[in-house]
C-alpha atoms as a PDB file:
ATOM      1  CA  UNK A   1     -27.742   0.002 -50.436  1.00  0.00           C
ATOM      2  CA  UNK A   2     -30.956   1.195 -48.265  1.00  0.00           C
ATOM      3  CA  UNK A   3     -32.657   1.288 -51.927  1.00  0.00           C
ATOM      4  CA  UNK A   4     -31.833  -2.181 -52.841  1.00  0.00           C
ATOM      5  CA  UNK A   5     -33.313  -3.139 -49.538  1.00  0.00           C
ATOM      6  CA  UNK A   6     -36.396  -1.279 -50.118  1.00  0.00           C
ATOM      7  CA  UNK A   7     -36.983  -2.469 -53.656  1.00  0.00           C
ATOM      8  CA  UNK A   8     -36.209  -6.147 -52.576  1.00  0.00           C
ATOM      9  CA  UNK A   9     -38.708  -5.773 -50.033  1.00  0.00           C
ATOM     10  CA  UNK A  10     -40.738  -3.785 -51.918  1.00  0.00           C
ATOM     11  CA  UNK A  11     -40.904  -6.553 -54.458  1.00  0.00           C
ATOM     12  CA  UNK A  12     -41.552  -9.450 -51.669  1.00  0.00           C
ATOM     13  CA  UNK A  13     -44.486  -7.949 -49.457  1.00  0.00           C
ATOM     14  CA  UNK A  14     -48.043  -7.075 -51.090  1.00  0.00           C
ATOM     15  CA  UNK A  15     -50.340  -5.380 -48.299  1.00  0.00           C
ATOM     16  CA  UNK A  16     -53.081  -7.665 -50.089  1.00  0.00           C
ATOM     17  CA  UNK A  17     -51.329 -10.892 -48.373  1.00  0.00           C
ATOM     18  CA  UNK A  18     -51.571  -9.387 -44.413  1.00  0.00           C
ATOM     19  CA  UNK A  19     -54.592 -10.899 -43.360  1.00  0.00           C
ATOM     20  CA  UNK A  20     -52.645 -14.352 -44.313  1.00  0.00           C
ATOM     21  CA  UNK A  21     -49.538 -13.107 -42.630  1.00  0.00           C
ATOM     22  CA  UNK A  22     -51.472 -12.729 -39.543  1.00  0.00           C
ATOM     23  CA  UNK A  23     -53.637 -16.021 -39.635  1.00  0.00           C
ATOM     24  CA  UNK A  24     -49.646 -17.910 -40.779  1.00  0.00           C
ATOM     25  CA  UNK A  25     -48.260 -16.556 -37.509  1.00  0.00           C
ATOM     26  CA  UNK A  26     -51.557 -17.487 -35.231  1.00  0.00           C
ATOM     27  CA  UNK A  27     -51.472 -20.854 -36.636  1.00  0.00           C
ATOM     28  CA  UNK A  28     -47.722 -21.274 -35.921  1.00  0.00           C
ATOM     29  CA  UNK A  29     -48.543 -19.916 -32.252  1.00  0.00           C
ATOM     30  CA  UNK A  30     -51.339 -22.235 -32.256  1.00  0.00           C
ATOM     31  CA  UNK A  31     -49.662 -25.247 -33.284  1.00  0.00           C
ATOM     32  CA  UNK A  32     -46.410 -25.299 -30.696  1.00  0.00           C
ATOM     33  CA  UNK A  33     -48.468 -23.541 -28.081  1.00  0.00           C
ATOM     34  CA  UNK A  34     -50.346 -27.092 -28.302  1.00  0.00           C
ATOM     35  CA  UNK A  35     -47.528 -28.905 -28.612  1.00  0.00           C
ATOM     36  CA  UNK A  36     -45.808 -27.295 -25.536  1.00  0.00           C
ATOM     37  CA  UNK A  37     -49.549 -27.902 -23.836  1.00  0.00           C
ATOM     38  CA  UNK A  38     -49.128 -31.805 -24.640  1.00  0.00           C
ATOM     39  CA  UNK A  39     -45.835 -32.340 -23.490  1.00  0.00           C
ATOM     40  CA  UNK A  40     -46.221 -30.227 -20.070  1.00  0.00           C
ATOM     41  CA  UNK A  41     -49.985 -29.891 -18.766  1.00  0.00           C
ATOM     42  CA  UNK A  42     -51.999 -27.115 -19.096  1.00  0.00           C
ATOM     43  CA  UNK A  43     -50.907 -25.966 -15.841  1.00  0.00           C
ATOM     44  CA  UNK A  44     -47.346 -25.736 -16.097  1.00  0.00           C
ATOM     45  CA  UNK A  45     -47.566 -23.438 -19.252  1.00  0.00           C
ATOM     46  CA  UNK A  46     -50.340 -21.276 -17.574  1.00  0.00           C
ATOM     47  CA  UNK A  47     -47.813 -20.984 -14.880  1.00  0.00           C
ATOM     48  CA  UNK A  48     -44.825 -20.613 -16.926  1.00  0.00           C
ATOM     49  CA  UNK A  49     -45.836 -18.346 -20.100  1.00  0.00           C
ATOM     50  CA  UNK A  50     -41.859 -17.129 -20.429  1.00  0.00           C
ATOM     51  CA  UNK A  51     -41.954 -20.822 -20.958  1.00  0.00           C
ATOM     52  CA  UNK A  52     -44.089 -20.847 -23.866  1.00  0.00           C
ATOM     53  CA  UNK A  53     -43.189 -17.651 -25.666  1.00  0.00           C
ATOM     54  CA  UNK A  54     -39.574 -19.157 -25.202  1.00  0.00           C
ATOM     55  CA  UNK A  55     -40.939 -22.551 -27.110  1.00  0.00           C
ATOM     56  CA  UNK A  56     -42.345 -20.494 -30.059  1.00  0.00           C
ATOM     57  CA  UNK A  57     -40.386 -17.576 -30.411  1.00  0.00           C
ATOM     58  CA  UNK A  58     -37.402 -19.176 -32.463  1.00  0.00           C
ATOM     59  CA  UNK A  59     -40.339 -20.134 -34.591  1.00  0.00           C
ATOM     60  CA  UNK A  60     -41.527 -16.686 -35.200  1.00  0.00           C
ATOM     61  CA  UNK A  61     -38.193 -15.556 -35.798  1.00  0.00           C
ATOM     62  CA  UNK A  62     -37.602 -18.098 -38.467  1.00  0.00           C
ATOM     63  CA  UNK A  63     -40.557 -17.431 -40.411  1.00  0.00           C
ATOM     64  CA  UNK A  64     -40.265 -13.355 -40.221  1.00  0.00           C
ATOM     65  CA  UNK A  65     -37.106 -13.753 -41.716  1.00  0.00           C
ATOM     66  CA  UNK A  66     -37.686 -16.888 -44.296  1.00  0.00           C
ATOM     67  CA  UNK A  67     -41.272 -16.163 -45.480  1.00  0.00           C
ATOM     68  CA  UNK A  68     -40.493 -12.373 -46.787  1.00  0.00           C
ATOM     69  CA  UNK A  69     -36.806 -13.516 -48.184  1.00  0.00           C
ATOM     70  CA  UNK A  70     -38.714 -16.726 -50.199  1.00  0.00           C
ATOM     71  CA  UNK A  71     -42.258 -15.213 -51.175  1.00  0.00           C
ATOM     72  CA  UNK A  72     -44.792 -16.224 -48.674  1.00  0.00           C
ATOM     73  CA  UNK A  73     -46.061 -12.985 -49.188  1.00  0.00           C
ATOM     74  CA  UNK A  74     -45.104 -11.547 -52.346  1.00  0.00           C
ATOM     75  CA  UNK A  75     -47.482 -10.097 -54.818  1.00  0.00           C
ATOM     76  CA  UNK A  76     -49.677 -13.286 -56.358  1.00  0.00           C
ATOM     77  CA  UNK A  77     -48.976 -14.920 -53.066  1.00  0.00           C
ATOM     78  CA  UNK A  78     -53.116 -13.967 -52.257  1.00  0.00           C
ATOM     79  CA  UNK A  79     -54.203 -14.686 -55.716  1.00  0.00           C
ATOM     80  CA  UNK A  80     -54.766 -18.371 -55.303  1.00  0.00           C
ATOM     81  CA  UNK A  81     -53.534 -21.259 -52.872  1.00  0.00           C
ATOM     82  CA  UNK A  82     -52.180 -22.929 -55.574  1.00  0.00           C
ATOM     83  CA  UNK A  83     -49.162 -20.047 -54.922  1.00  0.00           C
ATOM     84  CA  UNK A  84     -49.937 -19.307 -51.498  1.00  0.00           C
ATOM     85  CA  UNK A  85     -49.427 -22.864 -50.524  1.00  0.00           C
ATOM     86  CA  UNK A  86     -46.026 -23.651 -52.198  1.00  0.00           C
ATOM     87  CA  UNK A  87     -44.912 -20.660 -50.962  1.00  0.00           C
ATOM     88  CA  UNK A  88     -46.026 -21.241 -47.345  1.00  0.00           C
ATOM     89  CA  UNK A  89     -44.478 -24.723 -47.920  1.00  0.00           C
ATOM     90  CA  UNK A  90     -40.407 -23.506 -48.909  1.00  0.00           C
ATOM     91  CA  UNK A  91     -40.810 -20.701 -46.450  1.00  0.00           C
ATOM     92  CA  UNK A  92     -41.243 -22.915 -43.456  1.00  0.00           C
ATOM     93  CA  UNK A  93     -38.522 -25.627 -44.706  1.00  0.00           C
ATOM     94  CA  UNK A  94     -35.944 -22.373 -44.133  1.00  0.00           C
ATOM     95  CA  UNK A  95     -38.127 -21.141 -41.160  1.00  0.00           C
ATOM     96  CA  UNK A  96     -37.882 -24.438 -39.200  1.00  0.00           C
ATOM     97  CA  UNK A  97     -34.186 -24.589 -40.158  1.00  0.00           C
ATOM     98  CA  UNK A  98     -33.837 -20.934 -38.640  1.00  0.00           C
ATOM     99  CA  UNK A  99     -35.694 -22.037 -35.432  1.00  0.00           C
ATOM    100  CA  UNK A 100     -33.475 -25.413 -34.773  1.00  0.00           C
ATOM    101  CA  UNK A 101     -30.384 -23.124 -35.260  1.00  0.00           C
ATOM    102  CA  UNK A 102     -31.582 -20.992 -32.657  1.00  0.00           C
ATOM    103  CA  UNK A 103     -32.577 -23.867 -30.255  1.00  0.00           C
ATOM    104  CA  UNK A 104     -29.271 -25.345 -30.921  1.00  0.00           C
ATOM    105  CA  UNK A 105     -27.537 -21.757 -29.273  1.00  0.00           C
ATOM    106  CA  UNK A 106     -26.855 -22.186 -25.998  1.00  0.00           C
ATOM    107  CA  UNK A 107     -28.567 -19.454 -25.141  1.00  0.00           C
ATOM    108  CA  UNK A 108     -32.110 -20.487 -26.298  1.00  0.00           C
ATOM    109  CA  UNK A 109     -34.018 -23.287 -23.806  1.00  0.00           C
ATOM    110  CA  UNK A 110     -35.514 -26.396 -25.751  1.00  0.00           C
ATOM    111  CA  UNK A 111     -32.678 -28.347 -27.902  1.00  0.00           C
ATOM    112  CA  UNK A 112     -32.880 -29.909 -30.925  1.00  0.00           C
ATOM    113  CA  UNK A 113     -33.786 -33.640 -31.232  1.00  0.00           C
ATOM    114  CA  UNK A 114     -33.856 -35.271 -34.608  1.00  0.00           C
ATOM    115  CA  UNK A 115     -37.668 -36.256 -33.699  1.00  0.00           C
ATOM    116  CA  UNK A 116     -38.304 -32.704 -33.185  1.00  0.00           C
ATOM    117  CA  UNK A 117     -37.294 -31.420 -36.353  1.00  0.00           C
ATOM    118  CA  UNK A 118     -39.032 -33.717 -38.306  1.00  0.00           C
ATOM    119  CA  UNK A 119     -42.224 -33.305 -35.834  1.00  0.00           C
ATOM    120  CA  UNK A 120     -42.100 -29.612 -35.631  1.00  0.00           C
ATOM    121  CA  UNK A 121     -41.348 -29.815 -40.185  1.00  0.00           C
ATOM    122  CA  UNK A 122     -44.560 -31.834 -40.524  1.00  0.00           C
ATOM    123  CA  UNK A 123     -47.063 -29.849 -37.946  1.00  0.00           C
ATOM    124  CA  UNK A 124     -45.927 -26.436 -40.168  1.00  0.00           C
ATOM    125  CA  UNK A 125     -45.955 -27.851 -43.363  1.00  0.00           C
ATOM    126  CA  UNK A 126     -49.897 -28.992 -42.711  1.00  0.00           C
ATOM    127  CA  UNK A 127     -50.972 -26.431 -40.719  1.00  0.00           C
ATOM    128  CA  UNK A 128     -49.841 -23.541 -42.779  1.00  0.00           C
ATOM    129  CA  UNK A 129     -50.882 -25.744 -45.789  1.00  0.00           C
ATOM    130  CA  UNK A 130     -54.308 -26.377 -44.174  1.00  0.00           C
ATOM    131  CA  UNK A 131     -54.752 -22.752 -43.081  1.00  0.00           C
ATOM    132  CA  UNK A 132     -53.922 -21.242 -46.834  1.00  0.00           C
ATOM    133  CA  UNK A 133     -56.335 -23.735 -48.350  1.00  0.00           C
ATOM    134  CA  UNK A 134     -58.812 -22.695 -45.748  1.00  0.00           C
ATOM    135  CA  UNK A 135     -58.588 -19.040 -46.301  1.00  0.00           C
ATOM    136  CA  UNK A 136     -58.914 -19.112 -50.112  1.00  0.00           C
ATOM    137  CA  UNK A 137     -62.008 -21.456 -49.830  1.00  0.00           C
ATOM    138  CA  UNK A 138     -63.341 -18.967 -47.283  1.00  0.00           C
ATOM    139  CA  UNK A 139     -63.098 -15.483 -49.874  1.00  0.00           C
END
């Protein structure tokens, strides 16, 4: 059983695709630490950062689970955005469902609203989108 792991995983990650893995999870940070910003002052999350690792931290879960189980990073996945992008774009359809499960727990603050799915679909979808694009046109 361990091996299957290993292989699947083995199969799913290429070391060539960390510098994206890194820049997907800032850009996730980035985009609902700004949303959290908008909706409660600059001050309130400066005094509350629990608050704000709280806000993003179902999103991080989702995607370290979805984006290795769906290819975000899987050998080709740095080859071209023509992959990477697709393959950003599944990944955080399953990562935002994650997240919303997790909100919906009782033990996780925030909720889910039907505006907020759809909000917090769109704002991954075109940042990771945008980010990918923006890397490859960078190398």
């Amino acid at each position: 059983m361990a091996n299957a792991v290993a292989d699947f995983f083995h199969r799913r990650l290429d070391g060539r695709t960390v510098p994206m893995a890194v820049g997907d999870l800032l850009v996730i940070a980035a985009l609902f630490s700004a949303g959290t910003v908008h909706h409660n002052g600059v001050g309130f999350v400066v005094s509350n950062p629990g608050y704000l690792a709280g806000t993003i931290a179902p999103f991080f879960v989702g995607w370290v689970v979805a984006a290795p189980l769906l290819g975000a990073y899987a050998p080709g996945a740095a080859e071209s955005s023509k992959a990477a992008i697709p393959l950003a774009i599944r990944s955080w359809l399953l990562a935002d469902a994650i997240a919303m499960g997790l909100r919906a727990a009782p033990f996780v603050r925030g909720g889910v609203q039907v505006t907020f799915v759809l909000v917090s679909l769109g704002v991954g979808v075109v940042g990771l989108s945008l980010w990918r694009a923006l890397l490859f046109k960078l190398r």
